[in-house]
N, C-alpha and C. Protein backbone atom coordinates (compact mmCIF):
# COMPACT_ATOMS: atom_id res chain seq x y z
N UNK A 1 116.66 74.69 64.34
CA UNK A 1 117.41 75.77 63.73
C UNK A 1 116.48 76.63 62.89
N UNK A 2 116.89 77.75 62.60
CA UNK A 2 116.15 78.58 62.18
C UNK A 2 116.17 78.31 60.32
N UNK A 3 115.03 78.28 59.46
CA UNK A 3 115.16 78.33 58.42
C UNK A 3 115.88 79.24 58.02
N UNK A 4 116.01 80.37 58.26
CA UNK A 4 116.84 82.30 57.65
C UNK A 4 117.41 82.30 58.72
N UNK A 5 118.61 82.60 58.17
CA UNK A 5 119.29 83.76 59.41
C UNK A 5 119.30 85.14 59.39
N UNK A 6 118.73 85.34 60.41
CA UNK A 6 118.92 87.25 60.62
C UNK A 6 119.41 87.84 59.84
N UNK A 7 119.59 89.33 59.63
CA UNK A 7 120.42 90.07 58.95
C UNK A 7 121.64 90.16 59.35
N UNK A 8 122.51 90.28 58.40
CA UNK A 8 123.75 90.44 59.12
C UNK A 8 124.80 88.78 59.15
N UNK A 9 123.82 87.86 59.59
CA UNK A 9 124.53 86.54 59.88
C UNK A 9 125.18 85.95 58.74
N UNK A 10 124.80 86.23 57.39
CA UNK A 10 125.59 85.12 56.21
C UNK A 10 126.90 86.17 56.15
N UNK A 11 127.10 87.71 56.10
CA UNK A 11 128.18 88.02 56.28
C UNK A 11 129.21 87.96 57.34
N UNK A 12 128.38 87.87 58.56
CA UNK A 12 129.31 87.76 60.37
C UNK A 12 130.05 85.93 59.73
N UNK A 13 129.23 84.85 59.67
CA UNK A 13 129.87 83.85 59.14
C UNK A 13 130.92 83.89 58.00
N UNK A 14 130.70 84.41 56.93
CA UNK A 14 131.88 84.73 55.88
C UNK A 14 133.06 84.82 56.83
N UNK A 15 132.92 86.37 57.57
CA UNK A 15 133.87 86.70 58.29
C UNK A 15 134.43 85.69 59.14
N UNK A 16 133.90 84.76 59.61
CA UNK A 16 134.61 84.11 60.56
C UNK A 16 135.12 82.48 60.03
N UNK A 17 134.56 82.42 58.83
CA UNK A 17 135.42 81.31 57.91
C UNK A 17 136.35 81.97 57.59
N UNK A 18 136.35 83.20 56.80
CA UNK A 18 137.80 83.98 56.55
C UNK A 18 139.15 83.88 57.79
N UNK A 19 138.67 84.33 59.01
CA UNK A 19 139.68 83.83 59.91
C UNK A 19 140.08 82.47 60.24
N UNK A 20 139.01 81.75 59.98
CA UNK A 20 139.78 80.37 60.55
C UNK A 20 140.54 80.15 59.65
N UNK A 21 140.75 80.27 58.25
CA UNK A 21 141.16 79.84 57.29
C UNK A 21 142.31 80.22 56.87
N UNK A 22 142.77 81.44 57.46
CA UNK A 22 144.01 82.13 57.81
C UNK A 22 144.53 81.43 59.09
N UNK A 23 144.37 80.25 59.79
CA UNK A 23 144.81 79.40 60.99
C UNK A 23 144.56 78.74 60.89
N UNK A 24 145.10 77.53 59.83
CA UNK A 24 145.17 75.68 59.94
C UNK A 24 144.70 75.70 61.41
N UNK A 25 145.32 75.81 62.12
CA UNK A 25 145.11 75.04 63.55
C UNK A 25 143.83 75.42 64.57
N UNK A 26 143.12 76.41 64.39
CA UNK A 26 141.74 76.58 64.20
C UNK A 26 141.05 76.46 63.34
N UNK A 27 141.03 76.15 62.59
CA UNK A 27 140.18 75.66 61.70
C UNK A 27 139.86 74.27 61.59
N UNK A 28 141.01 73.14 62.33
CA UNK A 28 141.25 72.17 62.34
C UNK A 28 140.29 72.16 63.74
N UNK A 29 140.66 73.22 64.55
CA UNK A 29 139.34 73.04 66.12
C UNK A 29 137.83 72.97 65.79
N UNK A 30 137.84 73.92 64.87
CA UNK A 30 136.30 74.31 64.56
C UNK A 30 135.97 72.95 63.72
N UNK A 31 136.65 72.66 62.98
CA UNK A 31 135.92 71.34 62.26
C UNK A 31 135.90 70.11 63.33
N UNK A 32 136.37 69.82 64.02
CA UNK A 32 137.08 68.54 65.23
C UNK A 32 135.72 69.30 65.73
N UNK A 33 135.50 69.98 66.39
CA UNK A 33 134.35 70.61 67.73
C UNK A 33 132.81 70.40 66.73
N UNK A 34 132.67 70.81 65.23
CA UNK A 34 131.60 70.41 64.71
C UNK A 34 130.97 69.19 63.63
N UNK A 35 132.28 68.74 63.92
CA UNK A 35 132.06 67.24 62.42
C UNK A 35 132.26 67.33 61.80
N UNK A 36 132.90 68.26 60.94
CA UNK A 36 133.36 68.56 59.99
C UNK A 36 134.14 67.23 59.16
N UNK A 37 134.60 67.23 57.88
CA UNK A 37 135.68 66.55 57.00
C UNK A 37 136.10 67.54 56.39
N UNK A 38 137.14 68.02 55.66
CA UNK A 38 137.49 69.25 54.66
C UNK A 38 136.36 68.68 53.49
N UNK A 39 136.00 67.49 53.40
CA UNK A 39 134.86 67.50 52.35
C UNK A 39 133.32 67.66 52.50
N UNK A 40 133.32 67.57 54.04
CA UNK A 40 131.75 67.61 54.53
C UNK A 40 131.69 69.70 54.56
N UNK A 41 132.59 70.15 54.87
CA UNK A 41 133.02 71.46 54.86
C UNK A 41 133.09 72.03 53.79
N UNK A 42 133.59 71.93 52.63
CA UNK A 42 133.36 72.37 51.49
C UNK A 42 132.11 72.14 50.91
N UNK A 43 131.30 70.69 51.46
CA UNK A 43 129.85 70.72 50.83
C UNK A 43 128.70 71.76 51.47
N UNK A 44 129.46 72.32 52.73
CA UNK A 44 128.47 72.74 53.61
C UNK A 44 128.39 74.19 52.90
N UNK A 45 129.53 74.86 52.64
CA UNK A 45 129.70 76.23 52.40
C UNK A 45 128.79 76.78 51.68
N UNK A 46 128.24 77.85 52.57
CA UNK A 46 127.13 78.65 51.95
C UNK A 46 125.93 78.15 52.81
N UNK A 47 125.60 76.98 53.78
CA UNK A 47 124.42 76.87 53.98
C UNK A 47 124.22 77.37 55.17
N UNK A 48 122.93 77.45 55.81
CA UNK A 48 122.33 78.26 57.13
C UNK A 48 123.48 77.58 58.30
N UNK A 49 123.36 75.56 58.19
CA UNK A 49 123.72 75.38 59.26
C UNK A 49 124.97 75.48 59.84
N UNK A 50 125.73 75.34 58.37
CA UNK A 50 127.06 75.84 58.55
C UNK A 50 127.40 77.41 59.34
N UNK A 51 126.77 78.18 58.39
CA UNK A 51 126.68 79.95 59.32
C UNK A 51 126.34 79.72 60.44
N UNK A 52 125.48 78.85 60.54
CA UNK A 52 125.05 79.07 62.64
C UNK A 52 126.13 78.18 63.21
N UNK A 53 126.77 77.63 62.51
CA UNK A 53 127.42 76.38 63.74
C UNK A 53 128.86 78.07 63.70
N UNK A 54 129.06 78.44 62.19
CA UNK A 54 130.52 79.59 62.91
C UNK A 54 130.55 80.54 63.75
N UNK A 55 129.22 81.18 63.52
CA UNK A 55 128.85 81.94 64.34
C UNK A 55 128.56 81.91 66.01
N UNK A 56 127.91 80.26 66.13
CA UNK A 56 128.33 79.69 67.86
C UNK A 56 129.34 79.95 68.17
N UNK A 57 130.32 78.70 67.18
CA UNK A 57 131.53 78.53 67.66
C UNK A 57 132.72 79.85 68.47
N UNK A 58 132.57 81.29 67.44
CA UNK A 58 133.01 82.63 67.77
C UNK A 58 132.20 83.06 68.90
N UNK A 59 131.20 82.79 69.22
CA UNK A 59 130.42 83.06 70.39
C UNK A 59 130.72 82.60 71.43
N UNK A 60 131.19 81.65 71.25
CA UNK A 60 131.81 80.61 72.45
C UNK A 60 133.76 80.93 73.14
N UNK A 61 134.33 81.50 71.65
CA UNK A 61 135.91 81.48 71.96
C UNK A 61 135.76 83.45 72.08
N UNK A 62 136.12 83.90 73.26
CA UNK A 62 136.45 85.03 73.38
C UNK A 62 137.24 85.48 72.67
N UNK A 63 138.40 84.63 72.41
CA UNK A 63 139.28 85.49 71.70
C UNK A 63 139.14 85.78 70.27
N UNK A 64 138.90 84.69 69.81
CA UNK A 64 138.36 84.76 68.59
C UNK A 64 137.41 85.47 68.15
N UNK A 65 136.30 85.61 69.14
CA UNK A 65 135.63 86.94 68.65
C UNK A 65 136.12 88.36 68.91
N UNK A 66 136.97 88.45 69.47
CA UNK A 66 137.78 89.64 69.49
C UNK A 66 138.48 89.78 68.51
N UNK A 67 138.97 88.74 68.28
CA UNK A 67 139.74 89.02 66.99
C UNK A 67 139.32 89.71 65.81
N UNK A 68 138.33 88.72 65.56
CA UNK A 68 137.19 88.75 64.45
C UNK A 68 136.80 90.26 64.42
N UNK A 69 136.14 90.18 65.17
CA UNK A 69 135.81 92.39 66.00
C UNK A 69 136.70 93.18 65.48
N UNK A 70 137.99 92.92 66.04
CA UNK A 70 138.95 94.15 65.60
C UNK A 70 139.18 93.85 64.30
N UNK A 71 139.72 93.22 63.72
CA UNK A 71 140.13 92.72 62.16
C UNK A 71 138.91 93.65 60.99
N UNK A 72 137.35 93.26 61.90
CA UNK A 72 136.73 93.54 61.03
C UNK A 72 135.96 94.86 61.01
N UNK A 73 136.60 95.91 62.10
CA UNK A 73 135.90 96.59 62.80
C UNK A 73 134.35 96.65 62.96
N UNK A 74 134.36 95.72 64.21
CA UNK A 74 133.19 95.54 64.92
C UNK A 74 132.76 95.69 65.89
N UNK A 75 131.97 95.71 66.48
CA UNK A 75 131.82 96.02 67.94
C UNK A 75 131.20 94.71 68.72
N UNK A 76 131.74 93.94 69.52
CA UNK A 76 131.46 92.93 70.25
C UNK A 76 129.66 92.11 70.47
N UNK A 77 129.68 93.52 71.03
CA UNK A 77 127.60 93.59 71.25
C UNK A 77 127.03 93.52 69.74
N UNK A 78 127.41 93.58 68.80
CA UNK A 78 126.68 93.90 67.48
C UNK A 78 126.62 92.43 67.17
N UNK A 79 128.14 91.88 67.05
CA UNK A 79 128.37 90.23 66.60
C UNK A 79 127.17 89.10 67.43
N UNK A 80 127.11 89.80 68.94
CA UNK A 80 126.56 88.66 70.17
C UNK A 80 124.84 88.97 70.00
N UNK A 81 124.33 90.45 69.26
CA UNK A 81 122.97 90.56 68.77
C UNK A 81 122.53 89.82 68.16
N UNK A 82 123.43 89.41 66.91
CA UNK A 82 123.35 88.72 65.90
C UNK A 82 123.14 86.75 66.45
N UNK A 83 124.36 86.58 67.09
CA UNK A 83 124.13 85.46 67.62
C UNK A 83 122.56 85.13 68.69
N UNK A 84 122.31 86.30 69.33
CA UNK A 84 121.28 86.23 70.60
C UNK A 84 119.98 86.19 69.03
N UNK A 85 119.77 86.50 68.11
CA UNK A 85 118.57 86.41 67.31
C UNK A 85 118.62 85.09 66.53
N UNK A 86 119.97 83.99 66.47
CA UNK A 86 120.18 82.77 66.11
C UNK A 86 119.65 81.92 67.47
N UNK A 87 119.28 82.39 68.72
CA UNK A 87 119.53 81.56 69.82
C UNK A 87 118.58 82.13 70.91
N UNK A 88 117.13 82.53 70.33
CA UNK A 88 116.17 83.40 70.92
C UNK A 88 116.01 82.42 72.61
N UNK A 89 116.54 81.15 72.85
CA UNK A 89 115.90 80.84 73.97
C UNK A 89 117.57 80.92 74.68
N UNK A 90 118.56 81.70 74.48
CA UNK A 90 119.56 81.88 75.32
C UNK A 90 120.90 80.16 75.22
């Protein structure tokens, strides 16, 4: 993993804890899919690996990054830049 994340990535993550967090029942996916505990999760907040694991995770659920996109007015390709400079070997 990358020591820094790119520009852009500690806020694209904000953003996408903000949505899960507005949906118990994703948020309950995203922690189940990364290991999470609501206490291993609250210790994580704020760190790189946490931002890269939200930022996958939205990379991975179409809809959710759509969501995320429109909610936050974004543009799709901007969010997946961001992810493609977390994930230089694809």
């Amino acid at each position: 993993m990358p020591k820094s994340l790119p520009p852009g990535a500690e806020s694209l993550a904000r953003m996408c804890l903000d949505l899960l967090a507005e949906d118990p029942g994703q948020l309950a996916e995203f922690m189940a899919v990364a290991g999470y505990t609501p206490q291993s999760l609250r210790a994580a907040l704020g760190s790189t690996q946490l931002d890269h694991g939200l930022i996958d995770y939205f990379a991975g659920n179409e809809a959710l990054l759509l969501a995320l996109c429109a909610n936050n007015r974004l543009k799709p390709e901007d969010f997946m830049r961001v992810w493609a400079a977390l994930n230089p070997a694809g």
